[in-house]
N, C-alpha and C. Protein backbone atom coordinates (compact mmCIF):
# COMPACT_ATOMS: atom_id res chain seq x y z
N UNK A 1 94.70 107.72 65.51
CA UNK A 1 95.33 106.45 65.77
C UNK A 1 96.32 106.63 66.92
N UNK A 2 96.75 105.62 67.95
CA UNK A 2 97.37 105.59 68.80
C UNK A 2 98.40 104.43 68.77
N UNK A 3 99.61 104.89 69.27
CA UNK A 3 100.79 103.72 69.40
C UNK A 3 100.82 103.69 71.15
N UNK A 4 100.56 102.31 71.25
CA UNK A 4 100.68 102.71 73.12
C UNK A 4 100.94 101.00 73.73
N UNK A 5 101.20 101.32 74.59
CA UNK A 5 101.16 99.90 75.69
C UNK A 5 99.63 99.18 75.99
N UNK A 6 98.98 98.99 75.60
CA UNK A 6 97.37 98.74 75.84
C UNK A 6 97.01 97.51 76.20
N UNK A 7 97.91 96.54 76.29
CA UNK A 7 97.12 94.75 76.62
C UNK A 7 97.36 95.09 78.80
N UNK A 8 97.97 96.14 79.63
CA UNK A 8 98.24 96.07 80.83
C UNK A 8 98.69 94.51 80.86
N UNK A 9 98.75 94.41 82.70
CA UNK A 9 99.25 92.80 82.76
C UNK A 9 98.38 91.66 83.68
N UNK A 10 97.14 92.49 82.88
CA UNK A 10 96.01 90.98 83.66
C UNK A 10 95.74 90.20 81.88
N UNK A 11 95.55 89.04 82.12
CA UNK A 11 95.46 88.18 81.38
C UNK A 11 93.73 88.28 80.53
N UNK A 12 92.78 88.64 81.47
CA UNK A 12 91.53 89.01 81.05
C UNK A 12 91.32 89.73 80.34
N UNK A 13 90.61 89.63 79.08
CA UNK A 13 90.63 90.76 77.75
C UNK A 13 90.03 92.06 77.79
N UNK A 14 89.49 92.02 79.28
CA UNK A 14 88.44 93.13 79.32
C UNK A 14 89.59 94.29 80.11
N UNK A 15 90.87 93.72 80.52
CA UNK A 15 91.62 94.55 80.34
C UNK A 15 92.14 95.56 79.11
N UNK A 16 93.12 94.53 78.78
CA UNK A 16 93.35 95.90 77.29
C UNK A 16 92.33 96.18 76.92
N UNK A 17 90.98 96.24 76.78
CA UNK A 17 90.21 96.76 76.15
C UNK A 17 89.82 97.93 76.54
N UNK A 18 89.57 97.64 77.82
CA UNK A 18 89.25 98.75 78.65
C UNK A 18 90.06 100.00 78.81
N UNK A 19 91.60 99.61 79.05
CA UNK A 19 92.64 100.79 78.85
C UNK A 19 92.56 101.23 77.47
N UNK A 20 92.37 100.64 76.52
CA UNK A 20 92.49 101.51 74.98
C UNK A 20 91.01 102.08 75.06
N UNK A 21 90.34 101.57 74.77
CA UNK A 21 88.88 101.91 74.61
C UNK A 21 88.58 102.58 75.31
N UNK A 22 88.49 102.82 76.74
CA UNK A 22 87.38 104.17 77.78
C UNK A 22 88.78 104.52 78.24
N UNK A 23 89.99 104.22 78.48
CA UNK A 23 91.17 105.03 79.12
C UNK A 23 91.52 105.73 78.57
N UNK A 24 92.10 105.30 77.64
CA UNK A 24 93.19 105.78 76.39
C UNK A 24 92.27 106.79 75.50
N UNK A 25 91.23 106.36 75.40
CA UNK A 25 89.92 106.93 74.47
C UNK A 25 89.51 108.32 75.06
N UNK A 26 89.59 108.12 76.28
CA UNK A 26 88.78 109.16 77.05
C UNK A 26 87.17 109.00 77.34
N UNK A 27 86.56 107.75 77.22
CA UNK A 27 85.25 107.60 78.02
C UNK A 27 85.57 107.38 78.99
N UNK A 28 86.39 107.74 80.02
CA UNK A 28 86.11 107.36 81.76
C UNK A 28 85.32 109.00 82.01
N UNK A 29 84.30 108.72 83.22
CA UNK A 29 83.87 109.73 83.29
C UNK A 29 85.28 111.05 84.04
N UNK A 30 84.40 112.41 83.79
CA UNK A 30 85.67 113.36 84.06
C UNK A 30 86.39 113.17 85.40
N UNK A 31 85.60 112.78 86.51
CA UNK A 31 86.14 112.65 87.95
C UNK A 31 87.52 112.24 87.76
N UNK A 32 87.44 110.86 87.42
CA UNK A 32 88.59 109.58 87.08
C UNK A 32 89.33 110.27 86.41
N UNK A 33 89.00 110.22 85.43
CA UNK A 33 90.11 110.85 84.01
C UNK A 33 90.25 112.28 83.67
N UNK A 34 91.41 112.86 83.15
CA UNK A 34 91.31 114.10 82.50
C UNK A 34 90.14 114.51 81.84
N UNK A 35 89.77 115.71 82.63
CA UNK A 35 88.50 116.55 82.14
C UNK A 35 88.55 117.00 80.35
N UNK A 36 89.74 117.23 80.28
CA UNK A 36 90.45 117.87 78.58
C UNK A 36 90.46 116.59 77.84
N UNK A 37 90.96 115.52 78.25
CA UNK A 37 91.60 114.46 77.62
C UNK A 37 90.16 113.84 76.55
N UNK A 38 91.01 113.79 75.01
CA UNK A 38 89.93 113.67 74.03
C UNK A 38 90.23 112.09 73.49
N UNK A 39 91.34 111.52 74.20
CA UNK A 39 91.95 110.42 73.56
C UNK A 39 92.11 110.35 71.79
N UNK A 40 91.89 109.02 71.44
CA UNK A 40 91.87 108.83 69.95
C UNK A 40 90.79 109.12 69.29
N UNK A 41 89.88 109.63 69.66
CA UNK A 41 88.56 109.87 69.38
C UNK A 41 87.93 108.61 68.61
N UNK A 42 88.41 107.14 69.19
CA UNK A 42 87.28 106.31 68.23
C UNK A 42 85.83 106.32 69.17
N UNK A 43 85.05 106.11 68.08
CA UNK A 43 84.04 105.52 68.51
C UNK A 43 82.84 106.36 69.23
N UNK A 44 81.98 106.59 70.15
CA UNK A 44 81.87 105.60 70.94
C UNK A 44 80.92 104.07 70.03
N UNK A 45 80.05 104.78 68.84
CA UNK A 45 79.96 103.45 68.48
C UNK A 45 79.96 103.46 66.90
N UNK A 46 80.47 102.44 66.64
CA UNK A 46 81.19 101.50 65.29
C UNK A 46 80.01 100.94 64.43
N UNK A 47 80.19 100.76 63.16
CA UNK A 47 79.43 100.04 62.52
C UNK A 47 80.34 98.27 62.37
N UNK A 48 80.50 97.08 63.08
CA UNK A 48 81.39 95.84 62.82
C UNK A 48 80.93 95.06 61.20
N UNK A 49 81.25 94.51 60.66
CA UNK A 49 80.68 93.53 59.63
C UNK A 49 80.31 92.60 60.15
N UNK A 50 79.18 92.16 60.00
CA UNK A 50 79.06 90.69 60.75
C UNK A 50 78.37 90.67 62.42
N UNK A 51 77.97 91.97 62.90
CA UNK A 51 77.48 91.89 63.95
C UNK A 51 76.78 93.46 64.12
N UNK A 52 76.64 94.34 63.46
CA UNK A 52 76.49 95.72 63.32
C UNK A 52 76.93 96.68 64.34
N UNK A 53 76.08 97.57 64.40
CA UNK A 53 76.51 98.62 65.54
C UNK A 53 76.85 98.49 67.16
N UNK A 54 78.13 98.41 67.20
CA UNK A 54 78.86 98.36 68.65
C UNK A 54 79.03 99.89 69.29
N UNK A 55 78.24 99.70 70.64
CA UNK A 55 78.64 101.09 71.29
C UNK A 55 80.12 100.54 72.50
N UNK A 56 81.20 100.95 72.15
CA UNK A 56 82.42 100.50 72.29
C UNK A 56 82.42 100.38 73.41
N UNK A 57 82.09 101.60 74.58
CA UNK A 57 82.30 101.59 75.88
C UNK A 57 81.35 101.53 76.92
N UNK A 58 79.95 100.94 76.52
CA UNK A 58 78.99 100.14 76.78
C UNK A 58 80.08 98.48 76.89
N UNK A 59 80.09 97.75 75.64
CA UNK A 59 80.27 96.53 75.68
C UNK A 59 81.63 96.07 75.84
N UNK A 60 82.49 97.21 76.59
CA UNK A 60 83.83 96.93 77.52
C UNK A 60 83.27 96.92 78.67
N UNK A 61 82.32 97.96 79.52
CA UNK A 61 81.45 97.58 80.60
C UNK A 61 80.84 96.24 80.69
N UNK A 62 80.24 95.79 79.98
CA UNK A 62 79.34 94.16 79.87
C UNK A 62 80.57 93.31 80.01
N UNK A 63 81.43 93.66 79.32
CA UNK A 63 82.61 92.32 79.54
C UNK A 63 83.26 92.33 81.06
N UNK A 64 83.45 93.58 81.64
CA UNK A 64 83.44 93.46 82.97
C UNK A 64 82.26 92.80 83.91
N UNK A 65 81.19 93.21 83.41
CA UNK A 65 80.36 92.66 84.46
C UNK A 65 79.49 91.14 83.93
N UNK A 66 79.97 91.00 82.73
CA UNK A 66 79.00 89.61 82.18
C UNK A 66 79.72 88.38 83.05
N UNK A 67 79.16 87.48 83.46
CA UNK A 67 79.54 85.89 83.52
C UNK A 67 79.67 85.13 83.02
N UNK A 68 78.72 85.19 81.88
CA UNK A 68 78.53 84.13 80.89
C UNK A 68 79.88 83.77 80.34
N UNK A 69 80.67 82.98 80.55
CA UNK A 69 81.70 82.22 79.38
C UNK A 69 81.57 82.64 77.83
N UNK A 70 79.65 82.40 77.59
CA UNK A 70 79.68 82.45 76.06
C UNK A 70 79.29 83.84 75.70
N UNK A 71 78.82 84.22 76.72
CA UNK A 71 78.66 86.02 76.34
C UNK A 71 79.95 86.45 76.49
N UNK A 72 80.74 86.68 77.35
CA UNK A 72 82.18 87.02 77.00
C UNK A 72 82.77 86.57 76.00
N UNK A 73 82.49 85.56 75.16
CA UNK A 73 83.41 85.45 73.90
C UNK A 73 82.31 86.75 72.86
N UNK A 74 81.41 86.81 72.72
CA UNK A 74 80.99 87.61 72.14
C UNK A 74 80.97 88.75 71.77
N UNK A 75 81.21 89.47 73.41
CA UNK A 75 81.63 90.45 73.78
C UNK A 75 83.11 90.80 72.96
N UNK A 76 84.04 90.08 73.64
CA UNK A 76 85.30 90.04 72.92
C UNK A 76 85.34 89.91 71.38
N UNK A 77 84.56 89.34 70.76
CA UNK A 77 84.99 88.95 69.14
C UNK A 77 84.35 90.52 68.32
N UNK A 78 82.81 90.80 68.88
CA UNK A 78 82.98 92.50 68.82
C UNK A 78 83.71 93.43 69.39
N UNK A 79 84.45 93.62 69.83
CA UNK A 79 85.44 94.63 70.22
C UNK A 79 86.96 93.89 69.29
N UNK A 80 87.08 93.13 69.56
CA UNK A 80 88.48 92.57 68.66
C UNK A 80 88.20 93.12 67.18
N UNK A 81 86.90 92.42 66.57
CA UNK A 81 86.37 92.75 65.35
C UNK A 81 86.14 94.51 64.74
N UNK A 82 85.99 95.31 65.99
CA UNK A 82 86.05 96.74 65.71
C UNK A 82 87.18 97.15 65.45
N UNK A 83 88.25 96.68 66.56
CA UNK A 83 89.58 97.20 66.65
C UNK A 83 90.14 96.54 65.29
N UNK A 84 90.25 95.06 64.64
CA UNK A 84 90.41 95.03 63.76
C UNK A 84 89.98 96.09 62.23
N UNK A 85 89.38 96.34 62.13
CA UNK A 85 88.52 96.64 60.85
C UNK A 85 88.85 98.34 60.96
N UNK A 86 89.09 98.75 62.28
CA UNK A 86 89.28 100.00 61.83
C UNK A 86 90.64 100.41 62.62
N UNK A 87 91.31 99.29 63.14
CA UNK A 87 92.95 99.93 63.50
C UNK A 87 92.67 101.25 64.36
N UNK A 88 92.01 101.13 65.59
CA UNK A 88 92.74 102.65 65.57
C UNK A 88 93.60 102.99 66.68
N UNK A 89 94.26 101.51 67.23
CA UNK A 89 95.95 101.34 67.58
C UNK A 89 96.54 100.56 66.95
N UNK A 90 97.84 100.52 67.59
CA UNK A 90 98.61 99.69 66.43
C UNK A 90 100.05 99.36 67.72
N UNK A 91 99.68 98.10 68.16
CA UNK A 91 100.69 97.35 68.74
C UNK A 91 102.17 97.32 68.04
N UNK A 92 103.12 97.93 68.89
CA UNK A 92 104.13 97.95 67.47
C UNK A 92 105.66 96.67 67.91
N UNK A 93 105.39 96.22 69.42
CA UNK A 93 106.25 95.22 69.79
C UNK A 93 105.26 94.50 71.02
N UNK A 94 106.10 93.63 71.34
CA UNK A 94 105.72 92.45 72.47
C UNK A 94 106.79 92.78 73.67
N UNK A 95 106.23 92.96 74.60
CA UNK A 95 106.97 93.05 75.46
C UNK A 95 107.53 92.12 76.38
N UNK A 96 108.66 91.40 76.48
CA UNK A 96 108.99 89.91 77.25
C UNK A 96 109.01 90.50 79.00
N UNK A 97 109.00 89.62 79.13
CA UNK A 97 109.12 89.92 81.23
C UNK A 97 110.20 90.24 81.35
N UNK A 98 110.82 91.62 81.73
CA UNK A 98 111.88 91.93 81.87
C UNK A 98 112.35 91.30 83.47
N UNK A 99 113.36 90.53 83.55
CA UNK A 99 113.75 89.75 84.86
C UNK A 99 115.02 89.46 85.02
N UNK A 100 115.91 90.00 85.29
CA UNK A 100 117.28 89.99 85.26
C UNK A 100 117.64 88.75 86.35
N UNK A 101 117.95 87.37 86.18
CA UNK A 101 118.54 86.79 87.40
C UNK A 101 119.85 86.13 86.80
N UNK A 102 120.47 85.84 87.85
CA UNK A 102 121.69 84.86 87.95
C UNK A 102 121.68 83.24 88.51
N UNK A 103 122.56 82.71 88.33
CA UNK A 103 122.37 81.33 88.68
C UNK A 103 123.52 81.20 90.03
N UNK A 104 123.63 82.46 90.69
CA UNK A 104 124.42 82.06 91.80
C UNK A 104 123.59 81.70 92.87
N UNK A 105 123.09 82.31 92.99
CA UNK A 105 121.63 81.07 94.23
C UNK A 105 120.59 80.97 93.70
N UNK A 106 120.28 80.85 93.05
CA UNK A 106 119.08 80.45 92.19
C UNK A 106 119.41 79.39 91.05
N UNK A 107 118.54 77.90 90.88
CA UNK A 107 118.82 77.50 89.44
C UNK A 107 117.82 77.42 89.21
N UNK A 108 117.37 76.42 87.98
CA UNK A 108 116.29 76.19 87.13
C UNK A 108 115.38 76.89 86.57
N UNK A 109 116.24 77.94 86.23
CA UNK A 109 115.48 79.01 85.10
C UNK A 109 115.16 78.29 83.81
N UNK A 110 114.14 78.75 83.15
CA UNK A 110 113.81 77.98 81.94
C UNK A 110 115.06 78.78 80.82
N UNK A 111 115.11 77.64 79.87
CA UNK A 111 115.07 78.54 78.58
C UNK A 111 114.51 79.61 77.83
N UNK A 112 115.39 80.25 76.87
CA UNK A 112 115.16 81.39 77.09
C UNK A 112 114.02 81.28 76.06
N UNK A 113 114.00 80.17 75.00
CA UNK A 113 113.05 80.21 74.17
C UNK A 113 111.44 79.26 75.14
N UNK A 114 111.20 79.54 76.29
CA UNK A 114 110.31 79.05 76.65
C UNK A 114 109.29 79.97 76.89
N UNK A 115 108.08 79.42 76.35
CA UNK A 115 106.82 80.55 76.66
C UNK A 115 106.65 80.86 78.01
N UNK A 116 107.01 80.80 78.80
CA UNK A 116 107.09 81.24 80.53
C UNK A 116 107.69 83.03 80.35
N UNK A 117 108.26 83.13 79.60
CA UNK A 117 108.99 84.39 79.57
C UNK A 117 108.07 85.29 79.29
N UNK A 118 106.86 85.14 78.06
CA UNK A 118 106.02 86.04 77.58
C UNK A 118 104.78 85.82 78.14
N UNK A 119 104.23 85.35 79.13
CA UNK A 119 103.37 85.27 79.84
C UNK A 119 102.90 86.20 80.86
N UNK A 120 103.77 86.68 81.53
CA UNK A 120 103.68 88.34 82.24
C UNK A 120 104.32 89.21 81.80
N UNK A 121 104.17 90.26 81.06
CA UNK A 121 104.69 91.35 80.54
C UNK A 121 105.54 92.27 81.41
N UNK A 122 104.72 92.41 82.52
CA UNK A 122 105.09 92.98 83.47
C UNK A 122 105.21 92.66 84.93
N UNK A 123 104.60 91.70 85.15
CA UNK A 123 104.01 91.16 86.33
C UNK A 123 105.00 90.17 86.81
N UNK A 124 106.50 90.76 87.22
CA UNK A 124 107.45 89.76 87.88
C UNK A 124 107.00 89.02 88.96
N UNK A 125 106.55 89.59 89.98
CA UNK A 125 106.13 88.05 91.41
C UNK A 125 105.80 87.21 91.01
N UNK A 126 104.22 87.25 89.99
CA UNK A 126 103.64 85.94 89.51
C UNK A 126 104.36 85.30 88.56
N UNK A 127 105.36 85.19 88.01
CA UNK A 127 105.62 84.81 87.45
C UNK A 127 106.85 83.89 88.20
N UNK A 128 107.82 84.63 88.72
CA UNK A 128 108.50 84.02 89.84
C UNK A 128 107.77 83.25 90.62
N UNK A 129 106.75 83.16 91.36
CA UNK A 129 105.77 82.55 92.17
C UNK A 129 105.25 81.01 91.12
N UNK A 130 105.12 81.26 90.24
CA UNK A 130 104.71 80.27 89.11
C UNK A 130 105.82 79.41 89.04
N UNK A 131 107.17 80.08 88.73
CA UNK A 131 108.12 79.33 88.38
C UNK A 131 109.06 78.23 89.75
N UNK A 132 108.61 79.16 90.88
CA UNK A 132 108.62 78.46 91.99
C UNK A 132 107.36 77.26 92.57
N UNK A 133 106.40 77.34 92.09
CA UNK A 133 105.50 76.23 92.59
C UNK A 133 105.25 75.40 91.50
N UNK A 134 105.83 75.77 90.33
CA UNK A 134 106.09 74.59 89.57
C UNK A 134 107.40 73.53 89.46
N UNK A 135 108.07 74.19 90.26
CA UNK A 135 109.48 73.21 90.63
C UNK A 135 110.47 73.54 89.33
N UNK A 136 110.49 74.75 88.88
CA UNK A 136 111.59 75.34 87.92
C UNK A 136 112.69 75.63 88.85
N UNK A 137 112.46 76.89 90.15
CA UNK A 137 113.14 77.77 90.60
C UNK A 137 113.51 76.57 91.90
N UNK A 138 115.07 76.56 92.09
CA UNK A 138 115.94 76.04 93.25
C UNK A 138 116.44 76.39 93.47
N UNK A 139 116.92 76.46 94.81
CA UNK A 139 118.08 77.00 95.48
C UNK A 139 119.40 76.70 94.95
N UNK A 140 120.38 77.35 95.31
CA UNK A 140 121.07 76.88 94.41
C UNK A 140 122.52 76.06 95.75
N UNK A 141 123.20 75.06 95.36
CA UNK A 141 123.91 74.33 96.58
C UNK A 141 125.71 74.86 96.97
């Protein structure tokens, strides 16, 4: 089992999946990744309930390269459904956008209880960039 940072800060699921599953795991081939590195040893394939045998780092590949809208939910609900059923990380906080500002030239920061805050984990520009072309962020007079 692993305790780790694993969702990264793209919004697409085939991210975290990909960092826990073939990163974190150790299926990237050796070039890329540590030659030693054994990760968590799940997988590579699962028995799911409800959809059977998932080869884990096969169908994190397909979610990168599928198009389909409805094949990507599929994709995703087996891999969610593995990681459910057999835990083998364990998210242990949420991480808010760390963004330190002031209101001396800057106003219209949101509240602090506004979902704008947990939307990039990490990813300060876009989020600043967001909060500026949505007419939050002003100069200040």
């Amino acid at each position: 089992m692993a305790c780790g940072w694993f969702s990264f800060w793209d919004f697409h699921p085939y991210f975290g999946f990909n960092g826990f599953f073939r990163e974190y795991n150790g299926f990237l081939p050796p070039t890329y990744a540590r030659p030693t590195y054994k990760g968590v040893g799940f997988g590579p394939e699962v028995e799911v309930s409800g959809i059977g045998k998932v080869n884990i780092p096969e169908t994190v590949i397909k979610l990168q390269t599928t198009k389909s809208f409805k094949d990507q939910q599929k994709l995703v609900i087996a891999l969610a459904k593995a990681f459910n059923e057999y835990l083998p990380g364990l998210s242990t906080l949420e991480k808010r956008l760390q963004l330190f500002y002031s209101t001396n030239r800057i106003i219209g920061w949101p509240p602090k209880d506004n979902p704008l805050w947990y939307n990039a984990p990490g990813d300060a520009p876009s989020v600043l960039a967001l909060l500026i072309s949505e007419g939050y962020l002003k100069p200040a007079k």
